[in-house]
Protein backbone atom coordinates (compact mmCIF):
# COMPACT_ATOMS: atom_id res chain seq x y z
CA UNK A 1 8.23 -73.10 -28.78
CA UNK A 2 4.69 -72.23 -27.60
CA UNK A 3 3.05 -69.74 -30.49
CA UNK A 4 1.17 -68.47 -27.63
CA UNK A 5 3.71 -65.33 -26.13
CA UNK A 6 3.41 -63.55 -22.89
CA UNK A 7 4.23 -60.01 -21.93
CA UNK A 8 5.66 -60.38 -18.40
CA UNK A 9 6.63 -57.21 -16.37
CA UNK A 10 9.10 -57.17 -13.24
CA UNK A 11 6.48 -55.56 -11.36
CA UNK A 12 3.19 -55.69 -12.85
CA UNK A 13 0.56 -52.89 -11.45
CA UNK A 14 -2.95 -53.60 -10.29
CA UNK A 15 -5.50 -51.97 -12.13
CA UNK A 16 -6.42 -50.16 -8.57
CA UNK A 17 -2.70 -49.13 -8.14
CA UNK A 18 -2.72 -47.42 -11.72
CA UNK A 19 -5.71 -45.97 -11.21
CA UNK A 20 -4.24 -44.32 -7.76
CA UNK A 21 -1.32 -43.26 -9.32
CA UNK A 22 -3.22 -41.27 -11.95
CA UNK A 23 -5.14 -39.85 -9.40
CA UNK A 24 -2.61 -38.53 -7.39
CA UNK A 25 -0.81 -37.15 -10.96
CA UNK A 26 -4.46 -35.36 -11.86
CA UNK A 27 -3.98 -34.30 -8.47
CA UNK A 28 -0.39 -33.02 -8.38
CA UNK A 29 -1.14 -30.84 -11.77
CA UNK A 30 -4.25 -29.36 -10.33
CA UNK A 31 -3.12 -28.31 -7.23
CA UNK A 32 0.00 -26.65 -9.45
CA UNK A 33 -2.55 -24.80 -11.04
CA UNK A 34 -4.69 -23.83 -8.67
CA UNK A 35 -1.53 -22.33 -6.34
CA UNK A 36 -0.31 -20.65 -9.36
CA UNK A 37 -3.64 -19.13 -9.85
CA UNK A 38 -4.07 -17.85 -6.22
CA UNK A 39 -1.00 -16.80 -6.10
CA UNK A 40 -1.16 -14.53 -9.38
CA UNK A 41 -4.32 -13.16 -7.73
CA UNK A 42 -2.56 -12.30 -4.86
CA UNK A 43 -0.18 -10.08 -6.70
CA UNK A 44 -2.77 -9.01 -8.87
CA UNK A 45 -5.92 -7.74 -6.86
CA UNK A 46 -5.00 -6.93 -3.66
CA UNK A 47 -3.02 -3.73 -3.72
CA UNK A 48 -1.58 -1.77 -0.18
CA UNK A 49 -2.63 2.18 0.32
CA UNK A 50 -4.25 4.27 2.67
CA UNK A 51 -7.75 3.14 1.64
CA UNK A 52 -6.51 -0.30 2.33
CA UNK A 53 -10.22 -1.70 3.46
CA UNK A 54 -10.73 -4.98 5.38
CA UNK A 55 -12.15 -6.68 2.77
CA UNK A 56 -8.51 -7.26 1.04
CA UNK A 57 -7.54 -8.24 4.53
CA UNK A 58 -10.02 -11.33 4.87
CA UNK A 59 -9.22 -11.69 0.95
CA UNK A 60 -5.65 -11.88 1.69
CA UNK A 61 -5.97 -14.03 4.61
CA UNK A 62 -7.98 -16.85 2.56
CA UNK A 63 -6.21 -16.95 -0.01
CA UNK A 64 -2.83 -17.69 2.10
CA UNK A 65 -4.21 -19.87 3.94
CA UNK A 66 -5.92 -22.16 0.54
CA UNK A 67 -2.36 -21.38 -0.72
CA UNK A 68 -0.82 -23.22 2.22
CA UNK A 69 -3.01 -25.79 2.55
CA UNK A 70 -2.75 -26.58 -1.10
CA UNK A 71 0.86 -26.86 -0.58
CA UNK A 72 0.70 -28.91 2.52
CA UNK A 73 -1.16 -31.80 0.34
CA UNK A 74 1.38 -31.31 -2.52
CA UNK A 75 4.26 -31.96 0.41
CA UNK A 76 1.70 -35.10 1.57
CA UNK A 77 1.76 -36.46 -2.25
CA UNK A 78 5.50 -35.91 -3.11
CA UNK A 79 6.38 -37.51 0.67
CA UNK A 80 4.71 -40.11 0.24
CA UNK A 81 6.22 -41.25 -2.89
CA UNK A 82 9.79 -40.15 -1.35
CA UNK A 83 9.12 -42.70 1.88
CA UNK A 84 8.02 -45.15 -0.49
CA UNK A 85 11.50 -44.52 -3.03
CA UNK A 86 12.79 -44.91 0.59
CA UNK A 87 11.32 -48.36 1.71
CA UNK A 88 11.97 -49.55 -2.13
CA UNK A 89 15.91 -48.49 -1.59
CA UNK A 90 16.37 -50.10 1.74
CA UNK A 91 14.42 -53.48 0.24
CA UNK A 92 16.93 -53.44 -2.44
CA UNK A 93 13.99 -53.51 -5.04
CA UNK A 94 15.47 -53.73 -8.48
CA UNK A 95 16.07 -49.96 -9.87
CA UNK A 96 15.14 -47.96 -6.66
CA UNK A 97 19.24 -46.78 -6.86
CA UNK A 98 18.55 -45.77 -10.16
CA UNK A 99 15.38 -43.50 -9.40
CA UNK A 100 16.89 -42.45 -6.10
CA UNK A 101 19.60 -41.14 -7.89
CA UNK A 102 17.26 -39.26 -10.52
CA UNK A 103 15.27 -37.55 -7.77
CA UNK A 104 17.86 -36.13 -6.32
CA UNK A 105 19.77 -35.18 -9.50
CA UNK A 106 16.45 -32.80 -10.20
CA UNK A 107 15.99 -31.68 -6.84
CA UNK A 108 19.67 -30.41 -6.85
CA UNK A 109 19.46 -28.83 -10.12
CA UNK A 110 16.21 -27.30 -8.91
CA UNK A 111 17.53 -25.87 -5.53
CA UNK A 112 20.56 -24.21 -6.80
CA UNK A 113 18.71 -21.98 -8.82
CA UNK A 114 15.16 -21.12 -7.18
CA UNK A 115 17.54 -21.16 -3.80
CA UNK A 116 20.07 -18.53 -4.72
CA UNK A 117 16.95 -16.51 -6.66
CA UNK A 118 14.78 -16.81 -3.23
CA UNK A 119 17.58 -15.10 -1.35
CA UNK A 120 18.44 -12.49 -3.93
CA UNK A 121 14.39 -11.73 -4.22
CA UNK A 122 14.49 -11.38 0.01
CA UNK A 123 17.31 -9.13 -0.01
CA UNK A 124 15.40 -7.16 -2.83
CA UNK A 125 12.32 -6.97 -1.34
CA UNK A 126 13.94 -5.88 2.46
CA UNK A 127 15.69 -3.55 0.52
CA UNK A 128 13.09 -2.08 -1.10
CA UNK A 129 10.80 -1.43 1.58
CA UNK A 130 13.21 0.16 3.89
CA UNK A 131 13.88 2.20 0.93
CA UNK A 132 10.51 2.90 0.81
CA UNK A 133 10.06 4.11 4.36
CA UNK A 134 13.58 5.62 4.29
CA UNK A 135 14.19 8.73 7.01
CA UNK A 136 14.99 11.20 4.72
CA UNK A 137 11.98 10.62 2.83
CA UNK A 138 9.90 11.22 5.35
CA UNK A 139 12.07 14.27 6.48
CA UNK A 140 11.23 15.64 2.74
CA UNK A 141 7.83 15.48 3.60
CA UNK A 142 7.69 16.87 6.35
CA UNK A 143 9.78 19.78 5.44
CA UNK A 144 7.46 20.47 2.55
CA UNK A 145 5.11 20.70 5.11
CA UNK A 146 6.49 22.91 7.00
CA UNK A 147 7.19 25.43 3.83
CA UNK A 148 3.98 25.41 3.42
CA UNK A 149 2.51 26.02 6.78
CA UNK A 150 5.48 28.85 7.08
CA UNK A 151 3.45 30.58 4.29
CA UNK A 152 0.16 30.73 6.65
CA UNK A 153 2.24 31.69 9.07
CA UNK A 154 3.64 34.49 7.64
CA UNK A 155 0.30 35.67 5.92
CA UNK A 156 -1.15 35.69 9.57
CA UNK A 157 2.62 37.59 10.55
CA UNK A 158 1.89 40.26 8.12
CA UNK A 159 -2.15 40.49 8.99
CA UNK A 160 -1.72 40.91 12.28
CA UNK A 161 1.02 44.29 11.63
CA UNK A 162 -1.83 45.67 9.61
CA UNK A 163 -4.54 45.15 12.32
CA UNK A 164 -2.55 46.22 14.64
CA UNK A 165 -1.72 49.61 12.46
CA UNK A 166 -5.55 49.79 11.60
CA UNK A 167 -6.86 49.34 15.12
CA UNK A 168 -5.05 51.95 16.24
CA UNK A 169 -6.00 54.53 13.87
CA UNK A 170 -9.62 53.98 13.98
CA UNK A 171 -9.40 54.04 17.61
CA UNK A 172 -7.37 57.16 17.47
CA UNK A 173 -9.49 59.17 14.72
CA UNK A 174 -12.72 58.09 16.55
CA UNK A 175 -13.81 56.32 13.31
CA UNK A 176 -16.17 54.22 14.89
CA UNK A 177 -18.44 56.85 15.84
CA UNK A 178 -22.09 57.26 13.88
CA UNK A 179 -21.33 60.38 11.97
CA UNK A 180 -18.04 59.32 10.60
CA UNK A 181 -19.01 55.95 8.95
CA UNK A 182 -18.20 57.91 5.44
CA UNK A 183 -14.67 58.43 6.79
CA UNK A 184 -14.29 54.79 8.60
CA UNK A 185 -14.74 53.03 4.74
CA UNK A 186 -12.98 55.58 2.97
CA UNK A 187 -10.06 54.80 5.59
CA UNK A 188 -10.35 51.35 5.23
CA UNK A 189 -10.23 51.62 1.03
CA UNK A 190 -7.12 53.55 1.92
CA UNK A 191 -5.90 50.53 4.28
CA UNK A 192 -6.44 47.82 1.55
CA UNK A 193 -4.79 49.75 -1.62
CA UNK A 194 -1.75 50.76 0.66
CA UNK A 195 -1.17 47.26 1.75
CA UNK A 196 -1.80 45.35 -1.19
CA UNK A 197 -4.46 43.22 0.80
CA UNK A 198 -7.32 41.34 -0.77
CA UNK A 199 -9.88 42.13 1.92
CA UNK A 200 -10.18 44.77 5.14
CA UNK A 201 -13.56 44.20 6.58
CA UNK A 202 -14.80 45.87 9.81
CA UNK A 203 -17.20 44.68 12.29
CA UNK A 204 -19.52 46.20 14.89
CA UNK A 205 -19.93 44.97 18.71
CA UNK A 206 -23.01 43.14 17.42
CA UNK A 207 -21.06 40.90 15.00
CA UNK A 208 -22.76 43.18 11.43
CA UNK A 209 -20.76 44.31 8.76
CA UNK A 210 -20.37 48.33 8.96
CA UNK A 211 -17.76 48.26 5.85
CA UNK A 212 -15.53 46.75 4.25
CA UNK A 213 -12.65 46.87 0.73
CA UNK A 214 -12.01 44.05 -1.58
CA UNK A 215 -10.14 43.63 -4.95
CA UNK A 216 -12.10 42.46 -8.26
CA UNK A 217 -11.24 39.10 -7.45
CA UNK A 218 -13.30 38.64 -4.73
CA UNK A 219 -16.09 41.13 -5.73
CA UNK A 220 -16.59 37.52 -8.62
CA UNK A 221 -17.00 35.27 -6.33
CA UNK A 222 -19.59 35.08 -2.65
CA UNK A 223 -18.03 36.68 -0.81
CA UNK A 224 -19.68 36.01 2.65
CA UNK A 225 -19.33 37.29 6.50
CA UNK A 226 -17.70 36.27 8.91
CA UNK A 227 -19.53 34.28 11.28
CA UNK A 228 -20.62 35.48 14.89
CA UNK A 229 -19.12 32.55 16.44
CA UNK A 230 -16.12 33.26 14.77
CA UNK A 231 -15.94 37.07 15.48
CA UNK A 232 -16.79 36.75 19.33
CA UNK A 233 -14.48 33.35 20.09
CA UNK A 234 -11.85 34.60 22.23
CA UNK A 235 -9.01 35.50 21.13
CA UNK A 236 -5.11 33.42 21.65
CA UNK A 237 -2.49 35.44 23.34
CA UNK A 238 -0.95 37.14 20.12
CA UNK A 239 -4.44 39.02 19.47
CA UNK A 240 -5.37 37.85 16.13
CA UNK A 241 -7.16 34.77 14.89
CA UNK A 242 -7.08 33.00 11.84
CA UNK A 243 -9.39 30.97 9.82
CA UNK A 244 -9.74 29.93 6.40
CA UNK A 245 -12.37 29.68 3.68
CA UNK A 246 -12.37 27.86 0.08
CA UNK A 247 -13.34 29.82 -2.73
CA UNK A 248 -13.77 29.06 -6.30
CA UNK A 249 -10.67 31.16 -7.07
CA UNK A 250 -8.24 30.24 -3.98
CA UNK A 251 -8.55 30.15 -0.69
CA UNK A 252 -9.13 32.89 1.56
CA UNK A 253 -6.99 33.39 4.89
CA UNK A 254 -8.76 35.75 7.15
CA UNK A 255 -7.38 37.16 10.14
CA UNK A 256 -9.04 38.87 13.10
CA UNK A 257 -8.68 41.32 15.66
CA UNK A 258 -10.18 43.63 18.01
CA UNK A 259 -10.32 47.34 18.52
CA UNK A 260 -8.73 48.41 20.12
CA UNK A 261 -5.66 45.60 19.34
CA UNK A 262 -5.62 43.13 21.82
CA UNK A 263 -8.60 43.89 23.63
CA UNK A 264 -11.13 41.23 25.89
CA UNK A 265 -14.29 40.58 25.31
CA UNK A 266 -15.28 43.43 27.47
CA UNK A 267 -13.28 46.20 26.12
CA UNK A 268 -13.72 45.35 22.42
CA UNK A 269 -15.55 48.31 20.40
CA UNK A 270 -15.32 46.21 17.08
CA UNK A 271 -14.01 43.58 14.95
CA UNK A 272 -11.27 43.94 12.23
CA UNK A 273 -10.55 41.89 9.10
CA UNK A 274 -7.71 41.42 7.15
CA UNK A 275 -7.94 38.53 4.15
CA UNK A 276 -5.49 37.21 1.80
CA UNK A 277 -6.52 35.05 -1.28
CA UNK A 278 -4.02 32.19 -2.21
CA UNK A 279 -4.28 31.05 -5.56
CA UNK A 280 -5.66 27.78 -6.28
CA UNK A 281 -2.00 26.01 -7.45
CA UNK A 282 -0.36 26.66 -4.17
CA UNK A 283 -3.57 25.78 -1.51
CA UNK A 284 -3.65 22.36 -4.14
CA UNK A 285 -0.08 21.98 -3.79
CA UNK A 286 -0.09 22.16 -0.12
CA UNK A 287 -3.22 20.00 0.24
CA UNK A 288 -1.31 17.77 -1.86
CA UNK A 289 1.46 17.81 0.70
CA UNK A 290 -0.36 17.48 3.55
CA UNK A 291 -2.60 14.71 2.64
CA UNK A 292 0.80 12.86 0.81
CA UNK A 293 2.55 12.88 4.61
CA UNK A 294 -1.30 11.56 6.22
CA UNK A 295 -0.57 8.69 3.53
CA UNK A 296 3.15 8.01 4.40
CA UNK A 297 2.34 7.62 8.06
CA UNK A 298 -0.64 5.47 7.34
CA UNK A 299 1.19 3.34 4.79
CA UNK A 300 3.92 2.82 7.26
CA UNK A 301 1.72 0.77 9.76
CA UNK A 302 1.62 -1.05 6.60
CA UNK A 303 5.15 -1.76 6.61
CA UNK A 304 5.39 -5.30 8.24
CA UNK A 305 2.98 -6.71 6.40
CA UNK A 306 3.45 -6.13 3.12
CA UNK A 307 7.12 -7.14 3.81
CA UNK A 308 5.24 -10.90 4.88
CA UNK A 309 2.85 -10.72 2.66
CA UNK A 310 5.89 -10.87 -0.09
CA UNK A 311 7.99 -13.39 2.11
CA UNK A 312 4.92 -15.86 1.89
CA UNK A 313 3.92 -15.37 -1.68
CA UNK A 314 7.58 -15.89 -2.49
CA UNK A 315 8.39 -18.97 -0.48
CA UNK A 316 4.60 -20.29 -2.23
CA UNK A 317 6.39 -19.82 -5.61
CA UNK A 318 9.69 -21.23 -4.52
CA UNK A 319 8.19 -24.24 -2.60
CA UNK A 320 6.07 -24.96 -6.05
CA UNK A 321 8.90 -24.45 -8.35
CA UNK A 322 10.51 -27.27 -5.73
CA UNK A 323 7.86 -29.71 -5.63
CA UNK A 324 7.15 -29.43 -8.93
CA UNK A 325 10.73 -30.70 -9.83
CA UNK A 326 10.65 -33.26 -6.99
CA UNK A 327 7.17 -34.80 -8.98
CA UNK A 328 8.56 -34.39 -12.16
CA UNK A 329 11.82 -36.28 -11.24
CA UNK A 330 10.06 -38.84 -10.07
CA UNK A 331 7.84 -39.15 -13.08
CA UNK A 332 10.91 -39.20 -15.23
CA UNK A 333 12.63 -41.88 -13.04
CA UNK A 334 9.45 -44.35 -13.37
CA UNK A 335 9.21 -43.64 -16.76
CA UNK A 336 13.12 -44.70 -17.46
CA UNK A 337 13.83 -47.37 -14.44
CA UNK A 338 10.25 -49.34 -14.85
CA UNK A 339 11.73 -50.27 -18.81
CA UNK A 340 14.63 -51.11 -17.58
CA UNK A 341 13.60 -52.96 -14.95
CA UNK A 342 11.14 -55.45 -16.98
CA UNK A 343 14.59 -55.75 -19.10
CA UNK A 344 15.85 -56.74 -16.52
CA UNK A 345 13.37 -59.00 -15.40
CA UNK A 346 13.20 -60.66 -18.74
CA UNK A 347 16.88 -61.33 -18.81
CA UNK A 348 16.45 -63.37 -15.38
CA UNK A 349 13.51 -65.13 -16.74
CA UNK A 350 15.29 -66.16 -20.23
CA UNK A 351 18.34 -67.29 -17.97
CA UNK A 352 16.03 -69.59 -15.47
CA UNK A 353 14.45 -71.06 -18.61
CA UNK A 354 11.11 -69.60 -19.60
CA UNK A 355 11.13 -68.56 -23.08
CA UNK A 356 7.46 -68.23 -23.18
CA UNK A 357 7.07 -64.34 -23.41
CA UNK A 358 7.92 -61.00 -25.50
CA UNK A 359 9.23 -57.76 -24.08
């Protein structure tokens, strides 16, 4: 027997085809990684709000669309070696059974899983967001928001009585008149202690303070005039007009009238003011409200696509987990059927006669 032995595979690779296969592994893993990577950035930096700028937008769009185009070549490189398993089958090449088998063995073991997960993680994430944008959520909100508009309301409610009270006694007494300006603010000190009001300011025709009665509070902080705008606007149809003004200690809810009550712009002999300070937790609290339910309504324009934007960054995952296991079954079948096969090769070459060669 020849000293001189031979290694002879079944189905010996070119240097070119082992270099392309290793290229298209390289490949494989780095477009795992890179998908992974977009897709954990995804999740990661691009967050849904009411500030949600249009930069995230064209972020989130490119990053999709790298995401699906990454997994379109990862479907091009696993095809291509499932056609070819394919031609290999129907050509009855030795061991394509035996790998066929294999693939499909992981891809079934694969799909069972990451299927049933996909569909539980759908029905999560539908649930969820209706949940999130449920009816009697918003209801809450809105009902919050109406307690505390109600409490505006009925500070204006309980203003206007005292105008209305006020006006007619310093229309009655004559208090407006030059020589009883001493009375007019010692009447209106009367009107604020009696009805437990932060402010009672009164006005002349030409929009300047005559007098006016506060508590300590707002004797701390600026406490400033009303406007002439303001004063000569005309008036709704229930007589009074309200407007508000943020302080450093609350916020102050003026309302004003005419005198006499009710009056046009032609008959009015002055302007009366009647404030109420709210303390700072409750105008936070309803600013809090009211800019919570400007959120809701903005986030739920949102709703749609946040719902796809989790649909496709899901089915990236679960496509990956599947391709992954498709590639890696097929590694696994080369690297047991190509073995076997140059067995098997060996055993037809020792029966023909050549015993020139080592396995």
């Amino acid at each position: 027997m020849n000293d001189a032995l031979t290694t002879i595979p079944s189905a010996p690779l070119s240097p070119e085809e082992k270099r392309r296969r290793k290229r298209e592994s390289i490949m494989i893993v780095v477009i795992i990684a890179v998908v992974s990577a977009l897709t954990y950035i995804e999740t990661r930096v691009i967050h849904f709000g009411t500030d949600f700028p249009i930069s995230n937008t064209i972020l989130m769009f490119i990053l999709i669309n790298i995401n699906m185009l990454l997994l379109i070549l990862l479907i091009f490189l696993v095809f291509r070696n499932l056609v070819k398993l394919i031609i290999d089958r129907r050509n009855k090449v030795l061991g394509a059974k035996l790998r066929t088998r294999l693939v499909l063995a992981f891809i079934a073991l694969t799909l069972l899983p990451a299927g049933v997960l996909f569909f539980f993680s759908i029905s999560f994430i539908t649930t969820s967001t209706e949940f999130w944008f449920n009816v009697p959520i918003e209801q809450a909100l809105d009902n919050s928001l109406r307690v505390g508009r109600s409490l505006y309301n009925r500070a204006e409610d309980t203003n206007r009585f005292i105008l209305e009270q006020a006006a007619y006694q310093i229309q009655s007494r004559k208090l407006l008149e030059e020589n009883r300006h001493t009375k007019l603010s010692n009447y209106i000190q009367i009107v604020q202690r009696a009805f437990n009001v932060d402010s009672v300011e009164i006005y002349g025709i030409n929009a300047s303070r005559l007098t006016y009665a506060t508590t300590p509070e707002l004797e701390e902080v600026p406490f400033t005039v009303i406007s002439t705008d303001r004063l000569r606007r005309e008036m709704p149809p229930s007589g009074v007009r309200t407007v508000t003004e943020a302080l450093s200690n609350g916020e102050l809810v003026r309302t004003i009238g005419t005198v006499p009550f009710g009056a046009g712009p032609d008959g009015t002999q002055a302007y009366i003011a009647v404030s109420i300070l709210i303390p700072p937790a409750v105008s936070e609290n309803l600013k809090s409200i009211s800019n919570g339910i400007e959120a809701y309504e903005q986030i739920k324009l949102l709703k749609k696509p946040i719902q796809i934007t989790y649909y496709i960054t899901l089915s990236i995952v679960a496509l990956l987990v599947v391709f992954c296991a498709v590639w890696f079954g097929f590694y696994m079948a080369k690297t047991i059927t190509i073995p076997i096969m140059e067995l098997a090769e060996a055993t037809r070459r020792v029966a023909e006669g050549d015993l020139e060669f080592s396995i």
